[in-house]
C-alpha atoms as a PDB file:
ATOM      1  CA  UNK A   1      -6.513  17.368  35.486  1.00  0.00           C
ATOM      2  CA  UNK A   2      -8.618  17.024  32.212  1.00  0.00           C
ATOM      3  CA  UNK A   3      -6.663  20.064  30.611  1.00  0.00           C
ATOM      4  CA  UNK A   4      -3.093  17.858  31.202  1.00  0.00           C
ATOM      5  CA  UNK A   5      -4.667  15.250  29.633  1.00  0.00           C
ATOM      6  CA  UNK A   6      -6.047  17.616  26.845  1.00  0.00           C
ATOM      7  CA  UNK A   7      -2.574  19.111  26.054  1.00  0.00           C
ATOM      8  CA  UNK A   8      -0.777  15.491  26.659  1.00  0.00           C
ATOM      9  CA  UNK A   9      -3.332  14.398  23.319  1.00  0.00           C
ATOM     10  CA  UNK A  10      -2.285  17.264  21.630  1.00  0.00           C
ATOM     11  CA  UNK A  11       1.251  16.997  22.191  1.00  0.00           C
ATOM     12  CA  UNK A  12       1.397  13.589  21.167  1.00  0.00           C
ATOM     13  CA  UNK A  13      -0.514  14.418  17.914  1.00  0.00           C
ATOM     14  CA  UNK A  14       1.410  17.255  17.043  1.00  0.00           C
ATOM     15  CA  UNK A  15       5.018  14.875  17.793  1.00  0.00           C
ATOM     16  CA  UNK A  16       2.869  12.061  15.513  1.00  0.00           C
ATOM     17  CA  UNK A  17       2.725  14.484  12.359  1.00  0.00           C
ATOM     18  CA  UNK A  18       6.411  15.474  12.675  1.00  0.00           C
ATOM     19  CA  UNK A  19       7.359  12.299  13.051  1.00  0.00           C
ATOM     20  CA  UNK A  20       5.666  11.705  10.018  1.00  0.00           C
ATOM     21  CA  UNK A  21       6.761  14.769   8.108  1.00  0.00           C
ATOM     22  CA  UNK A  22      10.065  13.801   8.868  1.00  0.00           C
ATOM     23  CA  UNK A  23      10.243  10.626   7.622  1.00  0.00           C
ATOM     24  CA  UNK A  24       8.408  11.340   4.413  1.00  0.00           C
ATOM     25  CA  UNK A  25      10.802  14.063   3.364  1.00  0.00           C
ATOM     26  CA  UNK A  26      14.267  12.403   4.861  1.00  0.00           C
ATOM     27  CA  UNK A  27      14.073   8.959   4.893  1.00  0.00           C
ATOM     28  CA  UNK A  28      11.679   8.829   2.049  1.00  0.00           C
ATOM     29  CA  UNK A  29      14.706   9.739  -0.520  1.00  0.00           C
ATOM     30  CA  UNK A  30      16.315   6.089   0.002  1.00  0.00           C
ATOM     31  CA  UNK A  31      14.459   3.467  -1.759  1.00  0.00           C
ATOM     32  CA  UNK A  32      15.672   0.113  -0.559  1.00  0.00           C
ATOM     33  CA  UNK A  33      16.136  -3.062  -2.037  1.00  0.00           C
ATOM     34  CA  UNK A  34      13.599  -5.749  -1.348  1.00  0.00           C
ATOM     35  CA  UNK A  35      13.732  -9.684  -1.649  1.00  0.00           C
ATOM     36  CA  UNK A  36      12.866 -11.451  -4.771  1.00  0.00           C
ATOM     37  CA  UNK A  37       9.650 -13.426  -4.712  1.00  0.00           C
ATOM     38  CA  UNK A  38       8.961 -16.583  -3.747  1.00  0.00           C
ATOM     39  CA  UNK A  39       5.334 -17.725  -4.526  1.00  0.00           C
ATOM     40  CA  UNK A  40       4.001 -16.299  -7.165  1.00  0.00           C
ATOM     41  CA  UNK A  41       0.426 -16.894  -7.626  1.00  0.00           C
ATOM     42  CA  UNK A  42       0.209 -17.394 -11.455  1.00  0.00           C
ATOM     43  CA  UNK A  43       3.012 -16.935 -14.559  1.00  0.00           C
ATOM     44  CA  UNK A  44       2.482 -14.724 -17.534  1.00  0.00           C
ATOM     45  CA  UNK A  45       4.363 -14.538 -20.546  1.00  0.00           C
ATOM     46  CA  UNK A  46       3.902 -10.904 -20.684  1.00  0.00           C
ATOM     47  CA  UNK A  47       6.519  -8.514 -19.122  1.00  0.00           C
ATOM     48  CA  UNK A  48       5.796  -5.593 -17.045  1.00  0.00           C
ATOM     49  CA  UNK A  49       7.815  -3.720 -19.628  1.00  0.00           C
ATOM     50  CA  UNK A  50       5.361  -4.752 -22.227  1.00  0.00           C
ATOM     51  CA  UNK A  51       2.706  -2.827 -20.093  1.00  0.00           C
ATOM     52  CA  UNK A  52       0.491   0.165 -21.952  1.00  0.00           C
ATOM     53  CA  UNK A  53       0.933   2.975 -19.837  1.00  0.00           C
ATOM     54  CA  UNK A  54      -2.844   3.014 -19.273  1.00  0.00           C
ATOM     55  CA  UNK A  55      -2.529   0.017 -17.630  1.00  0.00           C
ATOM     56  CA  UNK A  56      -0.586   2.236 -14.827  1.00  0.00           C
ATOM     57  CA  UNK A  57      -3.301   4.340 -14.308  1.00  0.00           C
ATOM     58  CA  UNK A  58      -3.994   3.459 -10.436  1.00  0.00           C
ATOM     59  CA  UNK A  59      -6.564   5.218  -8.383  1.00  0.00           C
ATOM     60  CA  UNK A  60      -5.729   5.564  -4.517  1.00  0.00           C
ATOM     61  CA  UNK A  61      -7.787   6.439  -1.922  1.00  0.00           C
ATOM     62  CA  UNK A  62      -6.479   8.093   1.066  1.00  0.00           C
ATOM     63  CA  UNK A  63      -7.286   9.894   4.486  1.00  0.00           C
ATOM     64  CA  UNK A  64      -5.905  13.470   4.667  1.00  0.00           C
ATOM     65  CA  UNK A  65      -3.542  13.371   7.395  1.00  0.00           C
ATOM     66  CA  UNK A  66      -1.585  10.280   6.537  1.00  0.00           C
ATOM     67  CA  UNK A  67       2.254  10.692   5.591  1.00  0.00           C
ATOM     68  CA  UNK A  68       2.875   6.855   4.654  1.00  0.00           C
ATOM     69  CA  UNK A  69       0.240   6.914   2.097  1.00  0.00           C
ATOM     70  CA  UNK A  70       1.468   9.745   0.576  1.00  0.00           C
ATOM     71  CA  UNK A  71       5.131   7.880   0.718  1.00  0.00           C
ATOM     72  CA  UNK A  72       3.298   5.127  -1.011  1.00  0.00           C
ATOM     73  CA  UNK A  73       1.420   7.205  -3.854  1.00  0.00           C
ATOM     74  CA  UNK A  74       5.329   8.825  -4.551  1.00  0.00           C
ATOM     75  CA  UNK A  75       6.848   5.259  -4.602  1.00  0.00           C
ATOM     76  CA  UNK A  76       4.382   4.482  -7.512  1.00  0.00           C
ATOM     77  CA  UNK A  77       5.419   7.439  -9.455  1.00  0.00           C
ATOM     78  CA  UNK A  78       8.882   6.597  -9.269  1.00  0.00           C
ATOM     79  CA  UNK A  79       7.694   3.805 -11.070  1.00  0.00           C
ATOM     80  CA  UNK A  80       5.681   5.325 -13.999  1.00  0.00           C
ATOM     81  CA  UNK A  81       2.213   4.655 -12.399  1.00  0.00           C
ATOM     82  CA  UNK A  82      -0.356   7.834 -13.183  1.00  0.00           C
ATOM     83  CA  UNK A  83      -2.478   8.314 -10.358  1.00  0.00           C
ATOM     84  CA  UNK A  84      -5.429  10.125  -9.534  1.00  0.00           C
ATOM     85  CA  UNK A  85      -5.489  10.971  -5.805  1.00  0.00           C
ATOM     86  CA  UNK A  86      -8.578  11.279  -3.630  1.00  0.00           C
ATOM     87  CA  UNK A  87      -8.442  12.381  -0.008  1.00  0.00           C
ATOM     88  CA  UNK A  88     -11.397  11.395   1.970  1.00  0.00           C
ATOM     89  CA  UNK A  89     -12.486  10.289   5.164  1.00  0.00           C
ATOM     90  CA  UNK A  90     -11.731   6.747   6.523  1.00  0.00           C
ATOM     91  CA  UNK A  91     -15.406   5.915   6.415  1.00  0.00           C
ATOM     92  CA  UNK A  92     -15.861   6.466   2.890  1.00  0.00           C
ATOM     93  CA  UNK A  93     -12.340   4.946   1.771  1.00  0.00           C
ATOM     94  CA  UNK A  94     -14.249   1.337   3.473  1.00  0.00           C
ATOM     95  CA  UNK A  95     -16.860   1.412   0.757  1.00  0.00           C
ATOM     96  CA  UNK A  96     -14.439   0.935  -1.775  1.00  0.00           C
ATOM     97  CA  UNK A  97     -13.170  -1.703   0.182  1.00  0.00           C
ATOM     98  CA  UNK A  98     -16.503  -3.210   0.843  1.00  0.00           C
ATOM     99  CA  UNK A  99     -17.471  -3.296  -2.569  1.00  0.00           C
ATOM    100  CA  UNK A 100     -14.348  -6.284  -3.053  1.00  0.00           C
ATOM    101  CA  UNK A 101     -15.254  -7.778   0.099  1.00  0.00           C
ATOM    102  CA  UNK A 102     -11.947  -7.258   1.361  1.00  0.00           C
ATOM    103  CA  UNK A 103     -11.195  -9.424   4.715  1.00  0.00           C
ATOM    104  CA  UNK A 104     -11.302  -6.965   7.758  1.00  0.00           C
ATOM    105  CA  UNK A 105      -7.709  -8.489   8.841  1.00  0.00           C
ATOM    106  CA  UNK A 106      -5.958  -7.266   5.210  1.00  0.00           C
ATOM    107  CA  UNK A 107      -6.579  -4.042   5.258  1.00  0.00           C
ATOM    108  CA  UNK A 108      -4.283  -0.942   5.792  1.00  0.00           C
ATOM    109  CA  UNK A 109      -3.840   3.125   5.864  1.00  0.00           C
ATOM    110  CA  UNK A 110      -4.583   2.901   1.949  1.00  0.00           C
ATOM    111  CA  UNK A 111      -6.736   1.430  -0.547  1.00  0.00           C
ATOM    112  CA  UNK A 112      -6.133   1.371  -4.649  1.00  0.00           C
ATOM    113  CA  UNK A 113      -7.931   0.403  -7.113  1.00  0.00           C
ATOM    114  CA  UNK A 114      -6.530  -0.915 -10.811  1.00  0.00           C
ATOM    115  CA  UNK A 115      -7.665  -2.338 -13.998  1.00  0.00           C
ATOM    116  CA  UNK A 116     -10.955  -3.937 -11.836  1.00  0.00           C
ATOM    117  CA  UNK A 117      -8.463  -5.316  -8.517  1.00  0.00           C
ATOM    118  CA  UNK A 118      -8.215  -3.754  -5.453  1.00  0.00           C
ATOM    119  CA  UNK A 119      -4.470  -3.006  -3.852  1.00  0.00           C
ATOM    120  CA  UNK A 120      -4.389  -2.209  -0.112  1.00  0.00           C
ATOM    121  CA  UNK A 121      -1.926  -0.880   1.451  1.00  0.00           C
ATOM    122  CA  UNK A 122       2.062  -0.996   1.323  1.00  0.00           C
ATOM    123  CA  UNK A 123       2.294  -3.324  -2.152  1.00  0.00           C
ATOM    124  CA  UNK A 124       5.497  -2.718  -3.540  1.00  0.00           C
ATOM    125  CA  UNK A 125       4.879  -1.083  -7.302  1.00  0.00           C
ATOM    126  CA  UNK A 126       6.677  -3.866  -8.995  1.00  0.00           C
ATOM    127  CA  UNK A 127       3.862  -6.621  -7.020  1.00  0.00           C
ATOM    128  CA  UNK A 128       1.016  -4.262  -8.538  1.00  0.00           C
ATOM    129  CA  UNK A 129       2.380  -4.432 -12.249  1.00  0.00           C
ATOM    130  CA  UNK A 130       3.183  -8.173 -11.313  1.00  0.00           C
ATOM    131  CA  UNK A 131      -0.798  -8.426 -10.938  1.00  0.00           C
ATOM    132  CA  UNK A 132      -2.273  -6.714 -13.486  1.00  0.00           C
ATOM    133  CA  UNK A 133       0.426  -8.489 -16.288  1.00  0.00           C
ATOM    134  CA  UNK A 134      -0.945 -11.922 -14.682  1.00  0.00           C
ATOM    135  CA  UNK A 135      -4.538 -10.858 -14.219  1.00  0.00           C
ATOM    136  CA  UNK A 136      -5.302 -13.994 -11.975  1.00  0.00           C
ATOM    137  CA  UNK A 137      -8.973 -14.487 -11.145  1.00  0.00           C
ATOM    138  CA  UNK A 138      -8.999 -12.603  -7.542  1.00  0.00           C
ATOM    139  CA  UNK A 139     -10.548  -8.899  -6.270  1.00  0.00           C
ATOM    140  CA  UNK A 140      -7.614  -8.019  -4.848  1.00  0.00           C
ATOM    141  CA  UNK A 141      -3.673  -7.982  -3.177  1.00  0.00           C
ATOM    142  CA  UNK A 142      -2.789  -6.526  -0.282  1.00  0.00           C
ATOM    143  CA  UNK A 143      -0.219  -5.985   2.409  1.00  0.00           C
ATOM    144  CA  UNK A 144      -2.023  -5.874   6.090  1.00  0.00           C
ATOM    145  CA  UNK A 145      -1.113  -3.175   8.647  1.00  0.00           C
ATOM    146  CA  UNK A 146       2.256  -1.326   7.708  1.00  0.00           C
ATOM    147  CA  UNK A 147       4.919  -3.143   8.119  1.00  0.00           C
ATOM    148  CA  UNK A 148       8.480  -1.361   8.365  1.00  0.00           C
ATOM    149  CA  UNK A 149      10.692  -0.667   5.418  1.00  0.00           C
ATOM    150  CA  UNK A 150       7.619  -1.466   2.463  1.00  0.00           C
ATOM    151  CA  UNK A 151       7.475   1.854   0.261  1.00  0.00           C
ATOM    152  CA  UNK A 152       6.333   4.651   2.403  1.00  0.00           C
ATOM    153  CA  UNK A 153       7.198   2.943   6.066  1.00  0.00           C
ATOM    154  CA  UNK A 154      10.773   3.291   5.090  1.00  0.00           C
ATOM    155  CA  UNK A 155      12.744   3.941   8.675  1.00  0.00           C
ATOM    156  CA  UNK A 156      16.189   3.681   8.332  1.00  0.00           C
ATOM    157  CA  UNK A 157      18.250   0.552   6.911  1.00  0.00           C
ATOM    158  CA  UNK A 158      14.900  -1.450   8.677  1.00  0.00           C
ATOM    159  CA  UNK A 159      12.622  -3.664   7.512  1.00  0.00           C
ATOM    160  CA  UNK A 160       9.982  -6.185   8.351  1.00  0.00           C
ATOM    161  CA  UNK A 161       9.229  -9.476   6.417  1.00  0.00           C
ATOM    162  CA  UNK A 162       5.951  -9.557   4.996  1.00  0.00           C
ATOM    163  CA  UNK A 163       3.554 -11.300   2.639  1.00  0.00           C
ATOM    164  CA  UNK A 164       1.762 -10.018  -0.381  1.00  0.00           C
ATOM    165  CA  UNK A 165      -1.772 -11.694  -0.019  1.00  0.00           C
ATOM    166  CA  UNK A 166      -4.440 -12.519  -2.353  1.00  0.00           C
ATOM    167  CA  UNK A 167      -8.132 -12.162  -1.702  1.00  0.00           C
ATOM    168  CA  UNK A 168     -11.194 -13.564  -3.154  1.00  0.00           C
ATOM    169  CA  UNK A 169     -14.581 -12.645  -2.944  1.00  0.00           C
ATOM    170  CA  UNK A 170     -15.509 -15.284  -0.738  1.00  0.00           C
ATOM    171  CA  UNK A 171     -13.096 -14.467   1.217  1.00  0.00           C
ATOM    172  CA  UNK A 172     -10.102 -16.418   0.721  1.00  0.00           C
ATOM    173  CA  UNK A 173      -6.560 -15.484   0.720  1.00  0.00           C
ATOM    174  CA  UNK A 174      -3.353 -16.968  -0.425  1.00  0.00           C
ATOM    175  CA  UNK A 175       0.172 -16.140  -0.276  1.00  0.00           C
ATOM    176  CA  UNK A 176       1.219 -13.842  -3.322  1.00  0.00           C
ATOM    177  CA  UNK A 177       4.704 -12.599  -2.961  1.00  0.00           C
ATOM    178  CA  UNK A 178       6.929 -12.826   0.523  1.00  0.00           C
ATOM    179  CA  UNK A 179       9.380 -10.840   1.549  1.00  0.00           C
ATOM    180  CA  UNK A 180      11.837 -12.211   4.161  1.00  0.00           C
ATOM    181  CA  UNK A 181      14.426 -10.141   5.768  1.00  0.00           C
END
């Protein structure tokens, strides 16, 4: 009985890393449209075309067997980010997150860090650039869990609304983009 159970794990690990194989090199080519925003937090007269290109120089963090992250890290090259990817263990990636106090309930497969803010998870590229050209007074933005259809979760013509969120130190969070499908 315990070696059914053993090659049911395995089998089901083995269909999860396809699964995710698959969808980073087929589904990852489309690159859907999202909704325009709705709350920003602050306003800037800069554009995110007037941005240095070492302002797009984005560090993310990542475990080693995750597909979505690395659908994430490609979504950000698309858009002329530079980024310097490290692949280590979930337990390390959480001191990174620790040291901005990130809220246990925002956090995701991925953590970033740029120009002193931390991004977590599925943040669309234009959101991060949105940030850093407003550089309002919080640690952090981040999109909790992985919802369907944000860059690297793409699965089909789907997609999930979801909220951008802003964290402080302290803890609070406020709405800083929405996307409603």
């Amino acid at each position: 009985m315990k070696k059914v159970w053993i090659k049911s794990l395995i089998a089901v690990a083995v269909a999860g890393v396809l699964g995710s194989t698959y969808w980073y090199f087929v589904v990852l080519l489309e690159n859907p449209t999202f909704g325009t925003k709705t709350q920003p937090v602050a306003k800037s007269s800069l554009s995110t075309t007037d941005l240095a290109p070492s302002a797009l120089n984005i560090t993310v963090y990542r475990t080693p067997t995750c597909g979505c992250c690395k659908g994430w890290v490609e979504h950000l090259k698309q858009n002329d980010f530079q980024i310097t990817d490290i692949v280590k263990p979930e337990s390390e990636i959480k001191t990174v997150r620790q040291k901005y106090n990130l809220p246990s309930d925002l956090t995701s497969c991925h953590t970033s860090e740029i120009n002193g803010y931390l991004v977590e998870g599925h943040v669309l590229a234009a959101d991060v650039k949105g940030l850093i050209t407003q550089k309002p007074d919080i640690a952090g933005i981040s999109v909790p869990g992985m919802p369907i259809g944000t860059p690297g979760m793409e699965i089909g013509d789907q997609k999930q609304s979801f909220d951008v969120l802003t964290f402080e130190k302290d803890g609070q969070t406020r709405v800083f983009n929405s996307y409603k499908f």
